[in-house]
N, C-alpha and C. Protein backbone atom coordinates (compact mmCIF):
# COMPACT_ATOMS: atom_id res chain seq x y z
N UNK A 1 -1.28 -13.03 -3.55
CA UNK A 1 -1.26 -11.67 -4.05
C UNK A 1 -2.66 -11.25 -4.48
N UNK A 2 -2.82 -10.07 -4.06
CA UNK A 2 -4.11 -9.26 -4.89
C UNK A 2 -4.13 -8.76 -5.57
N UNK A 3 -5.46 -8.66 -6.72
CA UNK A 3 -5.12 -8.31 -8.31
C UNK A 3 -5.65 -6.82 -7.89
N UNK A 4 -4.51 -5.98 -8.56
CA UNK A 4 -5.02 -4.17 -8.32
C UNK A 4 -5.87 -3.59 -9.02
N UNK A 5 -5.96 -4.75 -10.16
CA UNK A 5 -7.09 -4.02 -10.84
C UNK A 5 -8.61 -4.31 -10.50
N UNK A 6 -9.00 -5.08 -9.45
CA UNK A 6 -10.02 -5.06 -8.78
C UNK A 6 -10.79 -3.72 -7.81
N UNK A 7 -9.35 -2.68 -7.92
CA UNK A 7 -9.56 -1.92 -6.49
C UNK A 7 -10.60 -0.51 -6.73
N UNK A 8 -11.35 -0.90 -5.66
CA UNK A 8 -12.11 0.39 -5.87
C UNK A 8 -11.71 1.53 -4.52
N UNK A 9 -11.30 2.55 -4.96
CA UNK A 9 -11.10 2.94 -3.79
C UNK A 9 -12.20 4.38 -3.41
N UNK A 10 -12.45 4.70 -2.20
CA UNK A 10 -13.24 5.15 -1.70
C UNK A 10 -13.06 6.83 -1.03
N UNK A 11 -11.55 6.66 -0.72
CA UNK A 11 -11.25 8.39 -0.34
C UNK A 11 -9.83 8.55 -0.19
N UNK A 12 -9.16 9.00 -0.66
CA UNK A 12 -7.88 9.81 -0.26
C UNK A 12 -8.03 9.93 1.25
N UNK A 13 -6.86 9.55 1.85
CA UNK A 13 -6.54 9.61 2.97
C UNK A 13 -5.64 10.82 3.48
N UNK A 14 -4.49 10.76 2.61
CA UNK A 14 -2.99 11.40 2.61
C UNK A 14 -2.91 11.52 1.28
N UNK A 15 -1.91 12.80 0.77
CA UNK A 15 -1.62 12.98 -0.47
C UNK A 15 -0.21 13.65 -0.07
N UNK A 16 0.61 13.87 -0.80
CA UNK A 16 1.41 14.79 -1.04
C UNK A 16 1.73 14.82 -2.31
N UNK A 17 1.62 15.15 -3.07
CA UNK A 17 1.17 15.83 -4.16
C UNK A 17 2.73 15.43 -4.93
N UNK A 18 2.92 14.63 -6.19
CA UNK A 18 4.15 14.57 -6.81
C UNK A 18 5.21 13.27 -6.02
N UNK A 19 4.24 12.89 -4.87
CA UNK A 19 5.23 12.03 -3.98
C UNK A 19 4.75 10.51 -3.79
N UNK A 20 3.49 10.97 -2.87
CA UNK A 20 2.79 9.62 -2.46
C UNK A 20 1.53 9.74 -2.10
N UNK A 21 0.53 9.05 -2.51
CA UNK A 21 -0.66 9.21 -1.72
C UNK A 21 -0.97 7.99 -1.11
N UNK A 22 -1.97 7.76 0.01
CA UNK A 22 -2.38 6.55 0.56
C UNK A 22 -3.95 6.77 0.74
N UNK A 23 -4.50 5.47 0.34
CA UNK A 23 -6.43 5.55 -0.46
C UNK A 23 -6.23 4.32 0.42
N UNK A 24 -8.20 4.76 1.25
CA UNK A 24 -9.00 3.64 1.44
C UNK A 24 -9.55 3.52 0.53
N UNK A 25 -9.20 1.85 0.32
CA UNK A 25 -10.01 1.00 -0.91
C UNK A 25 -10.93 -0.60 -0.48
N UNK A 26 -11.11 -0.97 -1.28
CA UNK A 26 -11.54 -2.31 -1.30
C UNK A 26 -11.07 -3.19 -2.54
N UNK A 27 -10.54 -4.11 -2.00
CA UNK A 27 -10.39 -5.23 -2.98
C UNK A 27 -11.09 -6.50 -2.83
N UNK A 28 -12.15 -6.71 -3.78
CA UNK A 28 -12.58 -7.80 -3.75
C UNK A 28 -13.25 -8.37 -2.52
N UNK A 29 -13.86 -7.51 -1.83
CA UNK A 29 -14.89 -7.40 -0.47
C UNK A 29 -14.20 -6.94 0.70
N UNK A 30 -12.66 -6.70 0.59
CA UNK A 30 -11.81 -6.87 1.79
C UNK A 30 -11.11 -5.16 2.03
N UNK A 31 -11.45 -4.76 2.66
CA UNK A 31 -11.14 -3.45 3.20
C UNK A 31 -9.70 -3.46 3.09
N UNK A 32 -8.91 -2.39 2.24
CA UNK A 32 -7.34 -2.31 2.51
C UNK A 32 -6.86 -0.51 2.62
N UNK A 33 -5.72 -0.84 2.60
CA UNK A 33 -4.93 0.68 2.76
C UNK A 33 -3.90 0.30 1.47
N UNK A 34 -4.26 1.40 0.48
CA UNK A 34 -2.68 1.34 -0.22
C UNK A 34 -2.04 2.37 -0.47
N UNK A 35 -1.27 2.40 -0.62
CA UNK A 35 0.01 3.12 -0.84
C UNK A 35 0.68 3.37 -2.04
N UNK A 36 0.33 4.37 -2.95
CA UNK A 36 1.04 4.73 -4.39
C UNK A 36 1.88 5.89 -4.36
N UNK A 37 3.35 5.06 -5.28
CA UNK A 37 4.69 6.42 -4.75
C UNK A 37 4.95 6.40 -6.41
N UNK A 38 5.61 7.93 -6.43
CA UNK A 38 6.13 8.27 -7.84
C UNK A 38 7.12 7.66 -7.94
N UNK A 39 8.10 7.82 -6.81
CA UNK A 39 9.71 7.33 -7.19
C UNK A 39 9.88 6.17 -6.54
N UNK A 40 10.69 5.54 -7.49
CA UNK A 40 10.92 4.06 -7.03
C UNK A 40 11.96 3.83 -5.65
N UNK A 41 12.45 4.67 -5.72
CA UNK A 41 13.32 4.91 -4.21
C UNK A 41 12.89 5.16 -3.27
N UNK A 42 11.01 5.98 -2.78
CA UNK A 42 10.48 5.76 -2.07
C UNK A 42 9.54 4.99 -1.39
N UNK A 43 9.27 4.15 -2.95
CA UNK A 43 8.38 2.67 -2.49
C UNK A 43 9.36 1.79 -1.60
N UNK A 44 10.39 1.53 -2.53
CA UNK A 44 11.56 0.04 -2.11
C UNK A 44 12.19 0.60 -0.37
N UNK A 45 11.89 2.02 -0.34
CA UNK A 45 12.03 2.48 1.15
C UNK A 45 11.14 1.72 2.43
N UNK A 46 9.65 2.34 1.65
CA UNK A 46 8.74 2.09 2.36
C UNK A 46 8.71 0.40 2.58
N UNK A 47 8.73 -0.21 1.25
CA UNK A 47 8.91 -1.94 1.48
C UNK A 47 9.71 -2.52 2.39
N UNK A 48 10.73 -1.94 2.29
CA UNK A 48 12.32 -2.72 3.02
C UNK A 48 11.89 -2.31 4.61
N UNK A 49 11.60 -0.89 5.03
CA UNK A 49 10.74 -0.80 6.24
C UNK A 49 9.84 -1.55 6.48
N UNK A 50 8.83 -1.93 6.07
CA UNK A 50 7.71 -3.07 6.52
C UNK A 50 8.28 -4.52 6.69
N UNK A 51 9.26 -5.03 5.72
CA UNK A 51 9.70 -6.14 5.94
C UNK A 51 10.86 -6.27 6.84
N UNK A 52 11.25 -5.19 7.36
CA UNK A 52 12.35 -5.33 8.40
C UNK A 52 11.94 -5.24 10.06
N UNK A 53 10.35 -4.64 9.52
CA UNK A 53 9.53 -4.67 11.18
C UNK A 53 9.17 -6.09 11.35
N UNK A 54 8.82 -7.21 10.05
CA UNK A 54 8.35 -8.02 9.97
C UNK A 54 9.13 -8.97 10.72
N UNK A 55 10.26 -9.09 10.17
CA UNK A 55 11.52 -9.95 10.27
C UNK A 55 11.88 -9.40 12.00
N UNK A 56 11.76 -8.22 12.68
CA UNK A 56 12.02 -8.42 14.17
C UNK A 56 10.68 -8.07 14.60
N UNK A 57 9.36 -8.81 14.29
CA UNK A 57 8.33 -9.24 15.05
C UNK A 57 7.92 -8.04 15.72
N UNK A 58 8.28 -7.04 14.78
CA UNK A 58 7.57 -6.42 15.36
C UNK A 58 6.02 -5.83 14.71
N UNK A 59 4.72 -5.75 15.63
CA UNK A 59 3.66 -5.84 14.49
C UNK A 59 3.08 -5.04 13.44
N UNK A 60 2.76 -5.13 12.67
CA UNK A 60 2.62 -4.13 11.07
C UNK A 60 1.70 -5.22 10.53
N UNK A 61 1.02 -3.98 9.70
CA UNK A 61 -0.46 -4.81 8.49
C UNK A 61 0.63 -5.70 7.62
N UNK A 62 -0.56 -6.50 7.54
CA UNK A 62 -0.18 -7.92 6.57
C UNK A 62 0.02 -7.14 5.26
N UNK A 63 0.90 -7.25 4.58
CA UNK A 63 0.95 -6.79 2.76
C UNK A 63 0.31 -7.73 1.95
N UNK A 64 -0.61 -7.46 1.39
CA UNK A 64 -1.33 -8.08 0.31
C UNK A 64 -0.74 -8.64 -1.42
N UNK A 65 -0.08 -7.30 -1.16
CA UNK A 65 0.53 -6.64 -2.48
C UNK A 65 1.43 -5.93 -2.81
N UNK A 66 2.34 -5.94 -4.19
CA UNK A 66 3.35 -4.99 -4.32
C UNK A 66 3.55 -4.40 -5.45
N UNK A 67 3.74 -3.37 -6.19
CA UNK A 67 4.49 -3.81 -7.85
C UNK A 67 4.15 -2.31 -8.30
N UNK A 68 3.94 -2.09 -9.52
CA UNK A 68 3.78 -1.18 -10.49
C UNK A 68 2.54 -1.04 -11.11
N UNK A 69 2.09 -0.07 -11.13
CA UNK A 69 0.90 -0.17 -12.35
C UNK A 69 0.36 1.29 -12.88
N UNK A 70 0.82 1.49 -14.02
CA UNK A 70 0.11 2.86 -14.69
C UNK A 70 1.40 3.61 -14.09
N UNK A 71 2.52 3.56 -14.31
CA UNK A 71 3.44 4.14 -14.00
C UNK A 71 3.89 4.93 -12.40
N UNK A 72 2.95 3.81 -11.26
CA UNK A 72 2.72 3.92 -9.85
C UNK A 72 3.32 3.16 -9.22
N UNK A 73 4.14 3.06 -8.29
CA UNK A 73 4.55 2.09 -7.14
C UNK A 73 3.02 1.92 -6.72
N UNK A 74 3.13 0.69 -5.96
CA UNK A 74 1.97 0.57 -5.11
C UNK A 74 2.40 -0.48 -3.97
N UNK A 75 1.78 -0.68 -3.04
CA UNK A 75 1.71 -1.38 -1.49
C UNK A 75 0.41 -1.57 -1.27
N UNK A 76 -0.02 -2.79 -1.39
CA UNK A 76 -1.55 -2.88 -0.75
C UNK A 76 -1.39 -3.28 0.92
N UNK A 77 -1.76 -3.03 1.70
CA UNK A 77 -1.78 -3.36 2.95
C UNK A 77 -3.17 -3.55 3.54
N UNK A 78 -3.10 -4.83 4.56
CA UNK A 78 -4.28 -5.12 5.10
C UNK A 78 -4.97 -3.43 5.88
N UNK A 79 -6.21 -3.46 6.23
CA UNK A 79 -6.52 -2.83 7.06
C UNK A 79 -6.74 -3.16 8.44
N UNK A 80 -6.67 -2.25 9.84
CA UNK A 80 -6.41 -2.30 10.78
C UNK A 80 -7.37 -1.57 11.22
N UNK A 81 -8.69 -2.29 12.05
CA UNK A 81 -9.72 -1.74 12.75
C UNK A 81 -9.06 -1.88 14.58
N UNK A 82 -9.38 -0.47 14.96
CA UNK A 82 -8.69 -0.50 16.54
C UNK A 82 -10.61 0.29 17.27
């Protein structure tokens, strides 16, 4: 797991305002994507989706990270250079 309070992040990517936003950051030298939701029904959404692509192989960023902080869902996810 990665500690979130390391993260510096660098730009808003996506926002929707009251919902979810997703920030390029860095943790601890390592380029990531995360993902912060207001409601807990749209994180455990977004989670149960990533781990159900996982489980039928199908491919998706590595998750770093998961949990709460400052009253935020969060998802750290690897980043994906194409």
């Amino acid at each position: 797991m990665v500690d979130i309070s390391n993260i510096k992040s660098s730009k808003i990517l996506r926002e929707i305002p009251g919902k979810r936003r997703v920030v390029d950051a860095i943790i601890d030298g390592e380029k990531v994507i995360v993902k912060y939701f207001n409601k807990r029904s749209e994180y455990l959404k977004e989670l149960s989706g990533v781990f159900n692509f996982n489980e039928a192989d199908i491919p998706t960023p590595k998750v770093f990270s998961f949990g709460i902080i400052s009253n935020e869902y969060y998802i750290i996810f690897q980043k994906l250079f194409f």
